[in-house]
C-alpha atoms as a PDB file:
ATOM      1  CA  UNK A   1      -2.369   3.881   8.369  1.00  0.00           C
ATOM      2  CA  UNK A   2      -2.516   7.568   8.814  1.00  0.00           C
ATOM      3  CA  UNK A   3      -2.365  10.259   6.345  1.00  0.00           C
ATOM      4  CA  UNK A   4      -2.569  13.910   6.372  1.00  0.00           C
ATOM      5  CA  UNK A   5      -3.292  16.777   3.207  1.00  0.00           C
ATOM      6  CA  UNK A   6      -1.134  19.292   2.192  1.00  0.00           C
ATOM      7  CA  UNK A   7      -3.100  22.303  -0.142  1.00  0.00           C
ATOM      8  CA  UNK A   8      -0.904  22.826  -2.897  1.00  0.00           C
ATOM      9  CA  UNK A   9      -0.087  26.331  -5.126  1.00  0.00           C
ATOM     10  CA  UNK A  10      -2.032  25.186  -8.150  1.00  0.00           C
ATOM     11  CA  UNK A  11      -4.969  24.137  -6.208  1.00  0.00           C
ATOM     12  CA  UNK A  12      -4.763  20.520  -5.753  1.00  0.00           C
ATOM     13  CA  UNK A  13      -4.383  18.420  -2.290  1.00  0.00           C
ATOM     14  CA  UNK A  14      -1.480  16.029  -1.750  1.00  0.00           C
ATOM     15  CA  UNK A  15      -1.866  13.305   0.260  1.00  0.00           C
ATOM     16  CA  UNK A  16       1.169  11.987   2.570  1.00  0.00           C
ATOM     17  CA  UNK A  17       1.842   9.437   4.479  1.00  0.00           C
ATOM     18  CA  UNK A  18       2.441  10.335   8.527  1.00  0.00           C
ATOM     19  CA  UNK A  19       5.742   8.527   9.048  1.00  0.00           C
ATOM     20  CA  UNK A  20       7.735  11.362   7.999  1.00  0.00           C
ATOM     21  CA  UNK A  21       7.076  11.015   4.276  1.00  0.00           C
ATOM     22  CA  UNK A  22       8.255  14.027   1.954  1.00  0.00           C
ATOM     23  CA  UNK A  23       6.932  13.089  -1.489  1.00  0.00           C
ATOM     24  CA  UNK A  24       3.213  12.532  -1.824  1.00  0.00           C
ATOM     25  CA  UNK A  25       1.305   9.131  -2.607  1.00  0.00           C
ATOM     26  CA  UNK A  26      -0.863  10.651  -4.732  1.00  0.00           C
ATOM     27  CA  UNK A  27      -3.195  14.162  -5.397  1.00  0.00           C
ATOM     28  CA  UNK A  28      -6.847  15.197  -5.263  1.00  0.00           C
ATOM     29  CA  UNK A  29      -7.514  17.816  -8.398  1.00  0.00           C
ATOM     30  CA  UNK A  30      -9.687  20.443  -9.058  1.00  0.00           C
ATOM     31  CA  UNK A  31     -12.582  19.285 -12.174  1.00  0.00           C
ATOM     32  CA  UNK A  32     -11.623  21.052 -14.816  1.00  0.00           C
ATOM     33  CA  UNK A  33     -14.985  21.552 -16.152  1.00  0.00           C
ATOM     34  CA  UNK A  34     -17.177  21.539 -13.066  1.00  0.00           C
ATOM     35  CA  UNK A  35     -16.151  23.759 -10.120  1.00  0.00           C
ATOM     36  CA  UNK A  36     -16.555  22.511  -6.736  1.00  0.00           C
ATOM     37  CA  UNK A  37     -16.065  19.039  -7.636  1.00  0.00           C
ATOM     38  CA  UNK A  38     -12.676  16.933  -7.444  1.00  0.00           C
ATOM     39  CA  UNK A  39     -11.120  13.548  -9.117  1.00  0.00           C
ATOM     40  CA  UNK A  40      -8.189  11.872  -7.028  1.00  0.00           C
ATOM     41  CA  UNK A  41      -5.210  11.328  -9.221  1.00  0.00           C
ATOM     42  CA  UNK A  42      -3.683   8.461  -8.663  1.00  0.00           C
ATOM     43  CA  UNK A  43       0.388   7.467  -9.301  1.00  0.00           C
ATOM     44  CA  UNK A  44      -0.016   6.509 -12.920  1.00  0.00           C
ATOM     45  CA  UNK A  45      -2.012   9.847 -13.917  1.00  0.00           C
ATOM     46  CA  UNK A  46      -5.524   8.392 -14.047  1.00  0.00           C
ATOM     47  CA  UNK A  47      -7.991  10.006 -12.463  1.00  0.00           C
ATOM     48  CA  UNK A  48     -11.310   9.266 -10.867  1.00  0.00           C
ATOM     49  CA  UNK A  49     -14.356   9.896 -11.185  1.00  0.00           C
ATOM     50  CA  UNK A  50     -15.659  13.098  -9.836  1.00  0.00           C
ATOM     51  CA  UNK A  51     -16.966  13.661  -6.160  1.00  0.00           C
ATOM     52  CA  UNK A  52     -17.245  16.641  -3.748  1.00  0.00           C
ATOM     53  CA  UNK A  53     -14.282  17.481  -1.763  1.00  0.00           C
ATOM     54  CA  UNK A  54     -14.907  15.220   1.048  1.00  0.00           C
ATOM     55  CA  UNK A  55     -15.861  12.175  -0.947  1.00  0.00           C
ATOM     56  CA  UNK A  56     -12.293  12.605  -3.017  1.00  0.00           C
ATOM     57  CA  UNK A  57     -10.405  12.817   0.247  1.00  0.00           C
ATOM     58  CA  UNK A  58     -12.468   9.824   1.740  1.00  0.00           C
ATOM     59  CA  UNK A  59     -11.668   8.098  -1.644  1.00  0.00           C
ATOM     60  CA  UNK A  60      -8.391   9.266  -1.854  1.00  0.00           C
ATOM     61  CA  UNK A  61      -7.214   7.324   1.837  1.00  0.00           C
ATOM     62  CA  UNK A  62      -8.583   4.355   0.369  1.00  0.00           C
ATOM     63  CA  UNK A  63      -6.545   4.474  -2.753  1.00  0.00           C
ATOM     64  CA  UNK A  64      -3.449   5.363  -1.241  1.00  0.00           C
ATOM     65  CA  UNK A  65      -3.882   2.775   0.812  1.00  0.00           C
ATOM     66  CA  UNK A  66      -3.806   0.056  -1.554  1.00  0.00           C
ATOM     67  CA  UNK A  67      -0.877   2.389  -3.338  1.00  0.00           C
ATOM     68  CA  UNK A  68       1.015   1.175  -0.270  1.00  0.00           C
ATOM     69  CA  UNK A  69      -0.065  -2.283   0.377  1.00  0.00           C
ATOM     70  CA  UNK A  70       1.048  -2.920  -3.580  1.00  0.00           C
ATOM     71  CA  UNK A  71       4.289  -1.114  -3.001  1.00  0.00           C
ATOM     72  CA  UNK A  72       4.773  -4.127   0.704  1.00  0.00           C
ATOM     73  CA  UNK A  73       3.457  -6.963  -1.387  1.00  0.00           C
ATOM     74  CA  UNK A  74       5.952  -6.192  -4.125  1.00  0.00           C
ATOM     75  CA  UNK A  75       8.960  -5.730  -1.793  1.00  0.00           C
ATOM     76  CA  UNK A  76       7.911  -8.919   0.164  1.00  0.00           C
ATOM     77  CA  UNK A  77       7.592 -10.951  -3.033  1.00  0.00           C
ATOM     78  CA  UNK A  78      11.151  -9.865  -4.371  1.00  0.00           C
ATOM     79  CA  UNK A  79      12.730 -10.782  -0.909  1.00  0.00           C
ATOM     80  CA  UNK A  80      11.110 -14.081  -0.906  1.00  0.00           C
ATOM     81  CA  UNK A  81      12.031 -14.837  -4.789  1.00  0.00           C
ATOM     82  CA  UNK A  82      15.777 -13.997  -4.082  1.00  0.00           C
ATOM     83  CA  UNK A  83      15.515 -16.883  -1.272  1.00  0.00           C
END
């Protein structure tokens, strides 16, 4: 899967899916308390822990890769329960 980061207005980093996705699978945020460090938000507003800038974005593919596989299984599973 390929992804690419937007920088956002209020500081944070989308990240989107390549295949011509417009709304973003999740963010990487600014710490509020420590500058220089970042927490990946993911869909269901939790955030992570705190990492530099590369680490988030590193952990951010990750998670929005399973964001996506969980989004597959669950479509798979309805088709096959309406069977």
């Amino acid at each position: 899967m390929d992804f690419c980061f937007h920088d956002r207005a209020d500081g944070s980093i989308a990240v989107f899916q390549l295949r011509g996705s417009t709304s973003p699978i999740l963010h990487i945020v600014p710490d509020a308390d420590w500058p220089g460090m970042w927490r990946v938000r993911m869909p269901d507003g939790t955030l992570s822990d705190m990492v530099n800038k590369s680490r988030a974005k590193y952990a951010a593919i990750k998670a929005a890769e399973e964001v996506l596989l969980e989004k597959r299984r669950a479509v798979s599973n309805k088709m096959e329960s309406s069977l």
